[in-house]
C-alpha atoms as a PDB file:
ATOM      1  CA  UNK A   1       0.000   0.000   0.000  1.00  0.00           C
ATOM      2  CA  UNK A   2       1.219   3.347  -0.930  1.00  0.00           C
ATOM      3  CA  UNK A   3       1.344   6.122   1.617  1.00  0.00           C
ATOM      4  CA  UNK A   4      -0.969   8.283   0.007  1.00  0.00           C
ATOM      5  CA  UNK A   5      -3.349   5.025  -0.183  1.00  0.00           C
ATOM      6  CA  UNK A   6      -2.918   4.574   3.325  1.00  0.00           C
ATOM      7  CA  UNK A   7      -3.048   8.487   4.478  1.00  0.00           C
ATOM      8  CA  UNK A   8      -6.468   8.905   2.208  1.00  0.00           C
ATOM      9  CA  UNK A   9      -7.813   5.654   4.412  1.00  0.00           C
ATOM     10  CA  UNK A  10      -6.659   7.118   7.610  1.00  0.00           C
ATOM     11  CA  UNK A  11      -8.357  10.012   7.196  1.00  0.00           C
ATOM     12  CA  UNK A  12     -11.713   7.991   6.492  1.00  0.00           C
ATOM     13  CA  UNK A  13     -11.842   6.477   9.041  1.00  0.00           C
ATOM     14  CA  UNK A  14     -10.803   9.774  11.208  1.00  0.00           C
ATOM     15  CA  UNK A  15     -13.666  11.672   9.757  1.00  0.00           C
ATOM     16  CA  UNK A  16     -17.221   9.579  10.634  1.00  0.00           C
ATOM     17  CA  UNK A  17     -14.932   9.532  14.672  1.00  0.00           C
ATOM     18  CA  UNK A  18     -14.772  13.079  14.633  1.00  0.00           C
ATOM     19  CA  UNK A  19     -18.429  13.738  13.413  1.00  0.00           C
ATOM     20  CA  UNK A  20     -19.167  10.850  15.825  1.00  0.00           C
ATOM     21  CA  UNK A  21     -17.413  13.114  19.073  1.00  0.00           C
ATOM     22  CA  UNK A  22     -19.222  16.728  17.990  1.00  0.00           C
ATOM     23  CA  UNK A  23     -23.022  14.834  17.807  1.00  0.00           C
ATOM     24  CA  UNK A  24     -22.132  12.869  20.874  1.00  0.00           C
ATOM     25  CA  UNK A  25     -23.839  15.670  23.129  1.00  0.00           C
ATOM     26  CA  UNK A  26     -27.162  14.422  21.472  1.00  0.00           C
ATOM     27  CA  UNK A  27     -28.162  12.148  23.814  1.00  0.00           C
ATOM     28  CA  UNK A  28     -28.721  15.042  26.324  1.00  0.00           C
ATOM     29  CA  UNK A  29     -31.899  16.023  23.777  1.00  0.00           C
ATOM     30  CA  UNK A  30     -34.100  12.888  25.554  1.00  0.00           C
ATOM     31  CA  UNK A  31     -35.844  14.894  28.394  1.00  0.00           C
ATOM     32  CA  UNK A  32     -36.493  11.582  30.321  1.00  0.00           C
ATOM     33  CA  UNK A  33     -33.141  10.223  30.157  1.00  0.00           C
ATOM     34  CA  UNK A  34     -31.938  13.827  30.882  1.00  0.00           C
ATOM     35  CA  UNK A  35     -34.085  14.215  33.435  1.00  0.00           C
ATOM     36  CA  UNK A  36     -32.524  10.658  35.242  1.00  0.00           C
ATOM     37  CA  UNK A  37     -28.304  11.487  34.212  1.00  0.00           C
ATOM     38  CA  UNK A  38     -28.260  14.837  33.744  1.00  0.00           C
ATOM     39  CA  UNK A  39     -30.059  16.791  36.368  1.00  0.00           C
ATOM     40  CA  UNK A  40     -27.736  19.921  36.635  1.00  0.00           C
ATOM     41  CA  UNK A  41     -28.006  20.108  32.714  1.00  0.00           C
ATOM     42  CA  UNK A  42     -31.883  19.903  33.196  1.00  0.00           C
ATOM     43  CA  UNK A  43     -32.259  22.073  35.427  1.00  0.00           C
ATOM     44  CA  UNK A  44     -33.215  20.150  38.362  1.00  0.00           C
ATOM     45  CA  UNK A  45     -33.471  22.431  41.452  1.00  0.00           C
ATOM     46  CA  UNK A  46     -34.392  22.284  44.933  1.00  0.00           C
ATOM     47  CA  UNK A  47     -37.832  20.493  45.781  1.00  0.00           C
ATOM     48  CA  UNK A  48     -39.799  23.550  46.600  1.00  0.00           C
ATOM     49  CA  UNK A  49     -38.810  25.929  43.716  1.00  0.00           C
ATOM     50  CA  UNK A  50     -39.576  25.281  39.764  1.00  0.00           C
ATOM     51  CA  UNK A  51     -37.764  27.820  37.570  1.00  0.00           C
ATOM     52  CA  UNK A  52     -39.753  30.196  34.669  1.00  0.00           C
ATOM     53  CA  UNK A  53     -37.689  30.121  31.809  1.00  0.00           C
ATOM     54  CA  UNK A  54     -38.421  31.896  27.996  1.00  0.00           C
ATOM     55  CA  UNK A  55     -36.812  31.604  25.209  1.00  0.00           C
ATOM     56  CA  UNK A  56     -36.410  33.976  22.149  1.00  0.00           C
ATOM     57  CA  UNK A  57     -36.919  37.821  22.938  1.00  0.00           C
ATOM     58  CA  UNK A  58     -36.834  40.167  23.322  1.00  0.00           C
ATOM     59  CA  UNK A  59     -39.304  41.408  21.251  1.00  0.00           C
ATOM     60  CA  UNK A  60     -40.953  44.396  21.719  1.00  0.00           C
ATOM     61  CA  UNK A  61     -44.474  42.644  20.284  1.00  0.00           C
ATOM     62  CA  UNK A  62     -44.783  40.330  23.023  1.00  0.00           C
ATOM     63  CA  UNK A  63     -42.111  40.765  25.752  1.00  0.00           C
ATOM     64  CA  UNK A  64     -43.737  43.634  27.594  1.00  0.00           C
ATOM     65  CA  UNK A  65     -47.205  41.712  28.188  1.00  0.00           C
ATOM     66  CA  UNK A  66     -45.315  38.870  29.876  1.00  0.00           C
ATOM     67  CA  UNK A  67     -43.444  41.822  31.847  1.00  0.00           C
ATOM     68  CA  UNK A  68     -46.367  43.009  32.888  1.00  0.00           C
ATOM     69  CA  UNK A  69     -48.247  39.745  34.038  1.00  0.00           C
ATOM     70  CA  UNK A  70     -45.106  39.039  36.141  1.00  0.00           C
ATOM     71  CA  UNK A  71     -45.129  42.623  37.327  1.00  0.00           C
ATOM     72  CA  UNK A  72     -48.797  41.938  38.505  1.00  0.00           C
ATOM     73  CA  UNK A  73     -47.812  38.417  40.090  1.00  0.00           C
ATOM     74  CA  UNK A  74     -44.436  39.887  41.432  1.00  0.00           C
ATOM     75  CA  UNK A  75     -42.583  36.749  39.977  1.00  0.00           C
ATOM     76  CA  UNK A  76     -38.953  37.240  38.552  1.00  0.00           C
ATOM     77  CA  UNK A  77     -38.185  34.735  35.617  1.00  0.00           C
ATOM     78  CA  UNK A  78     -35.229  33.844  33.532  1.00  0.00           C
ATOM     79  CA  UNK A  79     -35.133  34.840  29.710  1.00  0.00           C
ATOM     80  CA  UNK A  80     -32.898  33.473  27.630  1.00  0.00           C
ATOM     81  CA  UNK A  81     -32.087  35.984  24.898  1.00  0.00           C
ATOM     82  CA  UNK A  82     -31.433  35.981  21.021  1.00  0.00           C
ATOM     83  CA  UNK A  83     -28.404  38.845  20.223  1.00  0.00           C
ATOM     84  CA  UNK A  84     -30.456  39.414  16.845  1.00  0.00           C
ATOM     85  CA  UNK A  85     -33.330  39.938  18.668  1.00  0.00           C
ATOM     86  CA  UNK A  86     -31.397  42.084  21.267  1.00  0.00           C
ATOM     87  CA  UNK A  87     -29.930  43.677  18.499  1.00  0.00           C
ATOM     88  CA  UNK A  88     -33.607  45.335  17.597  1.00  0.00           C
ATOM     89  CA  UNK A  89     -34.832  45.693  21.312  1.00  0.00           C
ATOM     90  CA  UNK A  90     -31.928  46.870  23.280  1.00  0.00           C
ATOM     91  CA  UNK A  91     -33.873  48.573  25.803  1.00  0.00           C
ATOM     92  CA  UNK A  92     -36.325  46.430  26.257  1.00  0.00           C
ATOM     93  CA  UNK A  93     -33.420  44.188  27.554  1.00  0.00           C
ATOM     94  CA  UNK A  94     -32.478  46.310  29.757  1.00  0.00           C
ATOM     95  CA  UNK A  95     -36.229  46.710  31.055  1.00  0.00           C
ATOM     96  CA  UNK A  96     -35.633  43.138  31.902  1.00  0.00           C
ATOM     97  CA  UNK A  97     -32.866  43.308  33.940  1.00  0.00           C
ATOM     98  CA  UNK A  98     -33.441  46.815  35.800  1.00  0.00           C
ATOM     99  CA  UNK A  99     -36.988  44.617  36.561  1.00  0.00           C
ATOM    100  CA  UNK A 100     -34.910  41.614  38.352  1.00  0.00           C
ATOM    101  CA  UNK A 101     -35.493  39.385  35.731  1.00  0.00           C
ATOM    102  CA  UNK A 102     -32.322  36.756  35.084  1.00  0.00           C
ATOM    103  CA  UNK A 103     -30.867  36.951  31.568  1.00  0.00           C
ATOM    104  CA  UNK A 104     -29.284  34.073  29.887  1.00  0.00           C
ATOM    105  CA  UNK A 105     -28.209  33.883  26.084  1.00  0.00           C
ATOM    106  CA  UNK A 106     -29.984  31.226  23.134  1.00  0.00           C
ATOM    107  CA  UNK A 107     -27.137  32.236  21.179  1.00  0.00           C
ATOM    108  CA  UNK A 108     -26.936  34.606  18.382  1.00  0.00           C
ATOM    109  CA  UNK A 109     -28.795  33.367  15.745  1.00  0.00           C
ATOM    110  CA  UNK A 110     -31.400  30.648  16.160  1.00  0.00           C
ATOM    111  CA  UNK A 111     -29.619  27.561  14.321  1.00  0.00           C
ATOM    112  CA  UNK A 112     -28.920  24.214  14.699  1.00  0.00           C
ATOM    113  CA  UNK A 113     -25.122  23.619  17.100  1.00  0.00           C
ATOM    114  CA  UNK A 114     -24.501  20.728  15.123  1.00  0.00           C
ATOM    115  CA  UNK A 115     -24.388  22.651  11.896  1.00  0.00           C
ATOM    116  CA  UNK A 116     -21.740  24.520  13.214  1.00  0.00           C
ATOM    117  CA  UNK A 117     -18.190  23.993  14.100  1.00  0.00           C
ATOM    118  CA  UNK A 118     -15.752  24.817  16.718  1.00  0.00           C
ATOM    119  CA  UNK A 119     -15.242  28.324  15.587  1.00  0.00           C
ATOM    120  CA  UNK A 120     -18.556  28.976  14.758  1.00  0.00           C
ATOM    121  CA  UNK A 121     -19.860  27.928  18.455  1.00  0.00           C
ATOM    122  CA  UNK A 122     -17.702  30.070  20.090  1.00  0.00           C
ATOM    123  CA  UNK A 123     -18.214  32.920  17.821  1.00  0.00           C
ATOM    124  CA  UNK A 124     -21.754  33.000  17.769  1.00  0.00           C
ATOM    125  CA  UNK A 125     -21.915  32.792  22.149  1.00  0.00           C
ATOM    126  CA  UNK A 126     -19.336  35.138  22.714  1.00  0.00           C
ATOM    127  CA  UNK A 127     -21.184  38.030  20.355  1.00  0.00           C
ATOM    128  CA  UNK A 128     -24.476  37.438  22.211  1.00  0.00           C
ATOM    129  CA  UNK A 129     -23.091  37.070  25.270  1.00  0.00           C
ATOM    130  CA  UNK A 130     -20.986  40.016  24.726  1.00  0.00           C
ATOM    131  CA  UNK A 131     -23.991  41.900  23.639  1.00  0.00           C
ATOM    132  CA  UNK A 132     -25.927  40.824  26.645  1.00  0.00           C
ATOM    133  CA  UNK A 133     -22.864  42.310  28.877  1.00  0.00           C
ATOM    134  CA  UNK A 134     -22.855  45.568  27.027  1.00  0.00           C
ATOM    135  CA  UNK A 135     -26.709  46.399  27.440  1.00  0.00           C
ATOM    136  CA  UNK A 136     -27.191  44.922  30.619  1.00  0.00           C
ATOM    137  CA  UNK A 137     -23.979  45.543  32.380  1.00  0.00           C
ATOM    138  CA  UNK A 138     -23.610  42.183  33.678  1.00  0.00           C
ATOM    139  CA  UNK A 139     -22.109  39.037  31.549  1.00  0.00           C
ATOM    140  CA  UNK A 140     -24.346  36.181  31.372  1.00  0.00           C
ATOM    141  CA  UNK A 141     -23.657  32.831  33.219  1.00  0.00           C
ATOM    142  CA  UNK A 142     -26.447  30.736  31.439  1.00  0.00           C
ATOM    143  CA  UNK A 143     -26.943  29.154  28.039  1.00  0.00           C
ATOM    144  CA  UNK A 144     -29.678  27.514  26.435  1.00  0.00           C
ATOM    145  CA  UNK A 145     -29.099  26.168  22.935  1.00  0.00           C
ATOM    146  CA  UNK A 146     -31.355  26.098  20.046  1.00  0.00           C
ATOM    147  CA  UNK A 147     -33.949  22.908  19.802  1.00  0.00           C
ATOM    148  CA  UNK A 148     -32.307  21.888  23.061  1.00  0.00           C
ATOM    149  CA  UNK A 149     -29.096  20.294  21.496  1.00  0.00           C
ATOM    150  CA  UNK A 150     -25.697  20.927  22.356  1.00  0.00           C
ATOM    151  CA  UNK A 151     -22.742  20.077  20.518  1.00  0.00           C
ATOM    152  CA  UNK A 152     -18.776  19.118  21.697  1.00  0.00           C
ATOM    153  CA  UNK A 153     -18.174  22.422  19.970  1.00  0.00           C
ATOM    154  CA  UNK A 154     -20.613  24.293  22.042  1.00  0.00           C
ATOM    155  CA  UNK A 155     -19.674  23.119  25.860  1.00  0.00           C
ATOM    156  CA  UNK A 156     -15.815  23.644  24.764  1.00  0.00           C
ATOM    157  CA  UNK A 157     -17.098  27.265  23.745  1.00  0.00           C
ATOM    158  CA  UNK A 158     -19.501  27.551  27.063  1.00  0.00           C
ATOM    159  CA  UNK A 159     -16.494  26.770  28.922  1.00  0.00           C
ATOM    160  CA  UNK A 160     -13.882  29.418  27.209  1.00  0.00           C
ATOM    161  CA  UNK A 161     -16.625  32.122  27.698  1.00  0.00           C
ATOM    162  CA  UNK A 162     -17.701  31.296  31.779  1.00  0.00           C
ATOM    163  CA  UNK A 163     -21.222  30.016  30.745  1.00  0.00           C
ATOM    164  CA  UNK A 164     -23.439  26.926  32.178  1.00  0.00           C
ATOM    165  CA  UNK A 165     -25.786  25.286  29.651  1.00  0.00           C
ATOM    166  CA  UNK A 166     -28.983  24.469  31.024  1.00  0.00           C
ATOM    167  CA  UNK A 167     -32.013  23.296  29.210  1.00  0.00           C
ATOM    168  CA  UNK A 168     -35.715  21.763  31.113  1.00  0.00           C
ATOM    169  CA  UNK A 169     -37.317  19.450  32.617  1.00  0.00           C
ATOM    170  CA  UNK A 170     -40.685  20.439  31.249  1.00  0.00           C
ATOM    171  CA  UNK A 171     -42.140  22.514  28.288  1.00  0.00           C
ATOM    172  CA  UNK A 172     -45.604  24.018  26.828  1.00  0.00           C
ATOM    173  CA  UNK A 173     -44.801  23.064  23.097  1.00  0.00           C
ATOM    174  CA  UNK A 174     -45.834  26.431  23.044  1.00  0.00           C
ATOM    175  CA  UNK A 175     -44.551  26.862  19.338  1.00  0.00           C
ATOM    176  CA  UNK A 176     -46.634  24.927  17.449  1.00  0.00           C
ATOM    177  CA  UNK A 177     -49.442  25.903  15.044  1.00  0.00           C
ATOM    178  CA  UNK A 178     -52.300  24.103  16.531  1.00  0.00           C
ATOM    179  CA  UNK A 179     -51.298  24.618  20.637  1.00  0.00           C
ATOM    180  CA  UNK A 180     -53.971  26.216  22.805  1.00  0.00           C
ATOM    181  CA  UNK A 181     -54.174  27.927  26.346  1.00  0.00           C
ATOM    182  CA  UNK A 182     -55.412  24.378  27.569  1.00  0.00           C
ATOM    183  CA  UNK A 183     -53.043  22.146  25.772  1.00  0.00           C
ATOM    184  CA  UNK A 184     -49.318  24.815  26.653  1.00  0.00           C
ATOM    185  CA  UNK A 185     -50.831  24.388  30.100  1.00  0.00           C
ATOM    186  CA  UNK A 186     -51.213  20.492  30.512  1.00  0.00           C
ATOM    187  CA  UNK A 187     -48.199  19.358  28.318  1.00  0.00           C
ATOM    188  CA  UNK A 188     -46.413  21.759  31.137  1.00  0.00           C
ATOM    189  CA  UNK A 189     -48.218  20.125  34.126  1.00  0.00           C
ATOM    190  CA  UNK A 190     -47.689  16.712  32.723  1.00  0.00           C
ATOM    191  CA  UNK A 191     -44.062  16.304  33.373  1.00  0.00           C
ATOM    192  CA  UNK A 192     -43.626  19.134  35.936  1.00  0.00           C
ATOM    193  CA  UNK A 193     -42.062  18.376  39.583  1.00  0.00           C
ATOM    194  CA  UNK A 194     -41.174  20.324  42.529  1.00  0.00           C
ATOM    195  CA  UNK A 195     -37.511  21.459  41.232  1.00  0.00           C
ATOM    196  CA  UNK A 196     -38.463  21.849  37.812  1.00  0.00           C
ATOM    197  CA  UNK A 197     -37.438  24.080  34.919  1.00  0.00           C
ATOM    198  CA  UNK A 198     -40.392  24.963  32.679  1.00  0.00           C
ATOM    199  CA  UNK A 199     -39.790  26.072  28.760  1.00  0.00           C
ATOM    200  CA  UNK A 200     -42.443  28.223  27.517  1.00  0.00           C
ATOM    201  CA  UNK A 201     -41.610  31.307  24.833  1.00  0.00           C
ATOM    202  CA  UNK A 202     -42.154  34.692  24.949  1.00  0.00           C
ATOM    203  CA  UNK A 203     -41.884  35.470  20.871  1.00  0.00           C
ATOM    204  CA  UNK A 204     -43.108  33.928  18.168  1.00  0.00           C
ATOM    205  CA  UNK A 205     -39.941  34.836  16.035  1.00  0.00           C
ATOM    206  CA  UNK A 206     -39.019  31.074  15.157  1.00  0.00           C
ATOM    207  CA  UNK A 207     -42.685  29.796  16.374  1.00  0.00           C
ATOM    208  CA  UNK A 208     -45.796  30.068  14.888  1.00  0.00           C
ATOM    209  CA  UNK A 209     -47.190  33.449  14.665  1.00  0.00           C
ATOM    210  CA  UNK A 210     -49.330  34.659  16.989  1.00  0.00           C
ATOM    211  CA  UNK A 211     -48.313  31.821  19.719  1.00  0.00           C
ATOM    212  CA  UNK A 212     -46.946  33.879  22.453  1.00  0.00           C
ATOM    213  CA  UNK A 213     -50.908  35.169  22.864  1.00  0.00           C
ATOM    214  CA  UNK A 214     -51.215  31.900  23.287  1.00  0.00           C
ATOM    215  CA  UNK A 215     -48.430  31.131  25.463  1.00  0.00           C
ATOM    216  CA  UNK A 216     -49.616  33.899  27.564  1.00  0.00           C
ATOM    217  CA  UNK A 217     -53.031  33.008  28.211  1.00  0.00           C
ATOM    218  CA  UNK A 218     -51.914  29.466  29.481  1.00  0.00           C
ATOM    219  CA  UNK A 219     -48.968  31.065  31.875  1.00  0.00           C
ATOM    220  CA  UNK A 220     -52.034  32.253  35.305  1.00  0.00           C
ATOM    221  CA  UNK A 221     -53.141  28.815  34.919  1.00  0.00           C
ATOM    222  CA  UNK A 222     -49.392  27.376  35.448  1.00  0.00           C
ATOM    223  CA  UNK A 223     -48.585  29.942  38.212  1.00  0.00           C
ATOM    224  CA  UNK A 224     -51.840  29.024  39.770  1.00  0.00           C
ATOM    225  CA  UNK A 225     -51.193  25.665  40.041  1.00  0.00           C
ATOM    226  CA  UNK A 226     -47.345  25.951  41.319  1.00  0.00           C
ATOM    227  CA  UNK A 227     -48.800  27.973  43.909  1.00  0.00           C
ATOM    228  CA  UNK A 228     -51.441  25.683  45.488  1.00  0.00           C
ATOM    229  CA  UNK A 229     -48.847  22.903  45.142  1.00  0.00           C
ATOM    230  CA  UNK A 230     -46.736  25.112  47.297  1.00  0.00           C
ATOM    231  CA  UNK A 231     -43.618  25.564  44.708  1.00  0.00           C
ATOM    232  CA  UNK A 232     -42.149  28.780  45.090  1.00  0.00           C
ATOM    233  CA  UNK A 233     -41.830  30.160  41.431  1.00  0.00           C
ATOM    234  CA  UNK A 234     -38.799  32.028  40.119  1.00  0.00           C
ATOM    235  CA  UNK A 235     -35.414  32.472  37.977  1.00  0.00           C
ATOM    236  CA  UNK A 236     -32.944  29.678  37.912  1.00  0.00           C
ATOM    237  CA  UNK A 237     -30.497  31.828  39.789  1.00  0.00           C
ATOM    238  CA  UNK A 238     -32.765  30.402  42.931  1.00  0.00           C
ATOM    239  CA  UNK A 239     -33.093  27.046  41.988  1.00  0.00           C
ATOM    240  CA  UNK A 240     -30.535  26.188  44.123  1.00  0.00           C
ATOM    241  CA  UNK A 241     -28.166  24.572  41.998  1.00  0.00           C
ATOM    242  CA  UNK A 242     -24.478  24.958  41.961  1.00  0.00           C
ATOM    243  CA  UNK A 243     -23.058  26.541  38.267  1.00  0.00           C
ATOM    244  CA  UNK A 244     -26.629  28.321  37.654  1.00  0.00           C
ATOM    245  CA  UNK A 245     -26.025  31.489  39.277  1.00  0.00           C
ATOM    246  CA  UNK A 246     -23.233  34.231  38.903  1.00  0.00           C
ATOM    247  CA  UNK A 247     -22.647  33.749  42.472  1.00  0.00           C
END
């Protein structure tokens, strides 16, 4: 065998292991299994407290009216921001945090991790969180990834910029076309636990349109019930878990 024959086969088989090592992180997209082997990564907190999380804003269409119905509840949650979104709404942002609300980063743009390699990752976290740090005055510590999926790429990057990835235990499927008020608020109460983290979304800019309304009418039924089953309701910086809060 030549050595060009032999380097060409080499790198063959080095190619399908290296794709094989950036999807590993995968497996951390199965909520139940998550749930069981991953709880930091889940965002399991202490028994009495389940964490409000949203995803997507700010946008100045919808943000605001969630705003205000925590205002009226006096709940603080944690948003987890897109920089082009930012990028439109920079006050708004920092409406947020001047209100107590956590901020975390979804990245830049809203596209897949895997699609993306190591430079990429790291670019795309460290110009939203940057962006975050500029209008807020604080650096992020959190980071939720698009669709839920992390990448080797991405923790490698989330450790380089200071940043804990943290993803759910429970969600509305808020985004879909055909969700309602009833259905966001029983897909969340199906699978949600003292020490939860709940997804829900506060913009429809990669959901259906018009679903935050939605989203929004289902959110007093979920703080209703956390209350009467005595779970304290707030940002993930109280959850109680160490790596979730900038200390």
């Amino acid at each position: 065998m030549t050595p060009a024959r032999a380097a060409l086969l080499a790198s063959a088989a080095v190619v399908p292991a290296l794709a094989a090592l950036h999807a590993a992180p995968v497996i951390s997209t199965f909520g139940p299994l998550r749930t069981r082997t991953m709880p930091r990564l889940s965002g399991q907190g202490r028994p009495g407290h389940v964490a409000l999380t949203f995803d997507d804003g700010p946008d100045h269409l919808s943000t605001p009216h969630f705003l205000a119905l925590l205002r009226r509840r006096e709940l603080r949650a944690t948003f987890f921001l897109l920089g082009s979104m930012l990028a439109r709404s920079p006050g708004l942002a920092r409406d947020m945090a001047d209100a107590g609300h956590e901020i975390g980063i979804h990245g830049w743009h809203h596209s897949p991790l895997l699609l993306r390699g190591p430079r990429a990752a790291y670019d795309d976290l460290a110009r939203a969180r940057d962006a975050v740090a500029d209008v807020t005055g604080r650096p992020p510590v959190l980071f939720r990834p698009p669709y839920g999926v992390m990448s080797t790429a991405a923790h490698v990057a989330c450790r380089r910029l200071g940043l804990t990835p943290v993803l759910w235990t429970c969600w509305g499927e808020d985004w879909r076309r055909r969700a309602t008020p009833r259905s966001v608020q029983d897909t969340v109460l199906r699978d949600l636990r003292g020490g939860g983290t709940i997804l829900l979304h506060d913009s429809d800019c990669t959901s259906a349109t018009g679903s935050w309304r939605t989203t929004l009418r289902a959110l007093p039924a979920i703080l209703d019930t956390c209350h009467t089953r005595g779970w304290e309701v707030g940002p993930l910086r109280d959850h109680g878990v160490p790596g979730l809060s900038a200390g």
